[in-house]
C-alpha atoms as a PDB file:
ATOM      1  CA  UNK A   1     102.529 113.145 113.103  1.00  0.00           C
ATOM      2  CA  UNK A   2      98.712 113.559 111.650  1.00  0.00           C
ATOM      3  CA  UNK A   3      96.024 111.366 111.825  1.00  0.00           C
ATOM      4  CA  UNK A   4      92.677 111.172 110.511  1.00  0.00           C
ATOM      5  CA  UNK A   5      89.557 109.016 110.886  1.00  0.00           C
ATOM      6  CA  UNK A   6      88.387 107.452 107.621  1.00  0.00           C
ATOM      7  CA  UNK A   7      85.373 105.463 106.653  1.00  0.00           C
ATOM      8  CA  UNK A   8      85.926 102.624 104.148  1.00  0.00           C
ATOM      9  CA  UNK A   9      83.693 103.308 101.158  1.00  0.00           C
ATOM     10  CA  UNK A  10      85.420  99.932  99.085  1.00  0.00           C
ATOM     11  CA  UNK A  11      82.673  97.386  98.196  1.00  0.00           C
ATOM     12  CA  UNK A  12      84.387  94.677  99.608  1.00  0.00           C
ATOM     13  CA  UNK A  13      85.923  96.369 102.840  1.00  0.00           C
ATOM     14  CA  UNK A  14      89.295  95.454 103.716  1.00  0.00           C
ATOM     15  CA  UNK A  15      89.648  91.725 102.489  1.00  0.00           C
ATOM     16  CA  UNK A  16      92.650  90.177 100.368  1.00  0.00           C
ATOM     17  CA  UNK A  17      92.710  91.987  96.900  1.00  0.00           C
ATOM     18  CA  UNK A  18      91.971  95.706  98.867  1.00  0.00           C
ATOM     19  CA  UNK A  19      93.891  95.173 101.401  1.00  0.00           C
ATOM     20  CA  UNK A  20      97.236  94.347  99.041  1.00  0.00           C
ATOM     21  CA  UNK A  21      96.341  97.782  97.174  1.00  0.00           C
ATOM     22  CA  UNK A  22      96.248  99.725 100.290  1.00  0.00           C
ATOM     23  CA  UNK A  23      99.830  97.998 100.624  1.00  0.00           C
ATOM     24  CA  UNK A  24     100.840  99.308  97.414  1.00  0.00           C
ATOM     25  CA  UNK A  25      99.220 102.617  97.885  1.00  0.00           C
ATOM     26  CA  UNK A  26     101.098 103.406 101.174  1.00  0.00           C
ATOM     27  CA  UNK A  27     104.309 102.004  99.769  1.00  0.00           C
ATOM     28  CA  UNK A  28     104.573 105.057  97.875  1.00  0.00           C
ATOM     29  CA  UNK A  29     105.322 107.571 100.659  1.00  0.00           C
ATOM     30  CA  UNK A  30     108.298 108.024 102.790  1.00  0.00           C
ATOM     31  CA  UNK A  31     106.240 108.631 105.983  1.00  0.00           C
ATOM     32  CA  UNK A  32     105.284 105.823 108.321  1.00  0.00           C
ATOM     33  CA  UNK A  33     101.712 104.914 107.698  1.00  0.00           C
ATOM     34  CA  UNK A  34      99.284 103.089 110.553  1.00  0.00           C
ATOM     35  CA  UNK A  35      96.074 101.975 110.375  1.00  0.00           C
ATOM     36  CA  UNK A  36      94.292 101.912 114.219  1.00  0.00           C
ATOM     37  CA  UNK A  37      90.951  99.859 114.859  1.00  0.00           C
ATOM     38  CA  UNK A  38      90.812  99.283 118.387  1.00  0.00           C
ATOM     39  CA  UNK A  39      93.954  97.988 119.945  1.00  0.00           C
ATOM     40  CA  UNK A  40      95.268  97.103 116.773  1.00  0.00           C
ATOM     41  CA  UNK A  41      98.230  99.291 115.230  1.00  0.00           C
ATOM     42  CA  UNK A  42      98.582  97.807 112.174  1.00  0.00           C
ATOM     43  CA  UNK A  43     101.636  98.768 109.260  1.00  0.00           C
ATOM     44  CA  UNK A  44      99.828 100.193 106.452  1.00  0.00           C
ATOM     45  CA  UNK A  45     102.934  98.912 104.328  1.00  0.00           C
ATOM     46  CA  UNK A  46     103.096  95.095 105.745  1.00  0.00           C
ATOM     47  CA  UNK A  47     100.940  93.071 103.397  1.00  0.00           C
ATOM     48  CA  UNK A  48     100.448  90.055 106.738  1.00  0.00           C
ATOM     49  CA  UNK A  49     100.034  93.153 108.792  1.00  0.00           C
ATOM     50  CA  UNK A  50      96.371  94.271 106.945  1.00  0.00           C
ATOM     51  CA  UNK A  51      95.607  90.538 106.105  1.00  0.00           C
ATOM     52  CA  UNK A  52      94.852  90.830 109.932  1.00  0.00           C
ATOM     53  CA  UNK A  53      92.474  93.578 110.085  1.00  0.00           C
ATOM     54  CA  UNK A  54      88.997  92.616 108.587  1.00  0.00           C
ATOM     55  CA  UNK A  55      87.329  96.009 108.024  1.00  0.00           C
ATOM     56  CA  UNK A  56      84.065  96.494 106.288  1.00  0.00           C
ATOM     57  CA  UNK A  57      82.747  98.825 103.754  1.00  0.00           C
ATOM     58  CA  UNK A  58      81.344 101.394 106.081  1.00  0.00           C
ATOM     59  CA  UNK A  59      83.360 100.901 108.877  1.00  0.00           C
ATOM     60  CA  UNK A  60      85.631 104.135 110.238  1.00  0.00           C
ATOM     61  CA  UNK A  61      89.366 103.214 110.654  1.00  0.00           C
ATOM     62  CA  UNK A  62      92.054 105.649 112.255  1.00  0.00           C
ATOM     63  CA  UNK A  63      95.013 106.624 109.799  1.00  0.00           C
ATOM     64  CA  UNK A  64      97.926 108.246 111.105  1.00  0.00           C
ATOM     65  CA  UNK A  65     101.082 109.400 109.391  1.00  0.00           C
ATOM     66  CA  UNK A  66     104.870 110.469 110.512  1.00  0.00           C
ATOM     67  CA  UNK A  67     107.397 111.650 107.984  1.00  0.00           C
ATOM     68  CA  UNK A  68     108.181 114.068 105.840  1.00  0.00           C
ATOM     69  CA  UNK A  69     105.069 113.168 103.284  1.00  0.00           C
ATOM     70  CA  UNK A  70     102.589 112.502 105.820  1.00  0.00           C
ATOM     71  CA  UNK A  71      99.958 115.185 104.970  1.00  0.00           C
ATOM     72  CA  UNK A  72      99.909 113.726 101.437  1.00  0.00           C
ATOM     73  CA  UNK A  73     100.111 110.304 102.779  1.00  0.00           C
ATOM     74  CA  UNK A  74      97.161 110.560 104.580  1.00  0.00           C
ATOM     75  CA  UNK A  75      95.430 112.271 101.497  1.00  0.00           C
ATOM     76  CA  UNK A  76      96.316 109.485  99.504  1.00  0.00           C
ATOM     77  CA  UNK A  77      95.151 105.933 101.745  1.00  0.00           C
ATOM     78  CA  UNK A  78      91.658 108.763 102.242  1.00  0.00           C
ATOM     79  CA  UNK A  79      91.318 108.295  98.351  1.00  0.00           C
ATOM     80  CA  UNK A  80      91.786 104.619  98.229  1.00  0.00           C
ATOM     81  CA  UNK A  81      89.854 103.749 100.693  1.00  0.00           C
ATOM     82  CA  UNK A  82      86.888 106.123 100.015  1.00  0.00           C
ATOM     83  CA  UNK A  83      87.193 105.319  96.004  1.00  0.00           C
ATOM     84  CA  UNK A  84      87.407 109.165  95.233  1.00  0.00           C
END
């Protein structure tokens, strides 16, 4: 399991339109993929799941990974959410 704390460099944070992306985005890996702000543990891969979190642009959010693809995973929601 990895984890890594990211801060959201989108424009618009983490409303509707991002938030689906980041859906799509994780979708792609076999690893289980978690986004942490606060007590929330929220399914990077459950579109109702990230509707919940409301995360700005400059806000830090905790990503963490378990699976076989989880190093590249992790790589992957860092570029999304950091536009790079």
């Amino acid at each position: 399991m990895k984890s890594k704390e990211i801060k959201i460099q989108l424009e618009s944070g983490l409303e509707a339109r991002p938030a689906a992306m980041l859906v799509q985005v994780a979708s792609q890996y076999a690893s289980s993929i978690y986004l942490i702000d606060g007590d929330k543990n929220i399914n990077a891969k459950s579109i109702m799941g990230m509707m919940t979190l409301t995360l700005q642009a400059g806000e830090e959010v905790k990503v963490q990974a378990d699976g076989e693809d989880e190093d590249t995973a992790i790589e992957g929601i860092e570029k999304y959410l950091t536009n790079s």
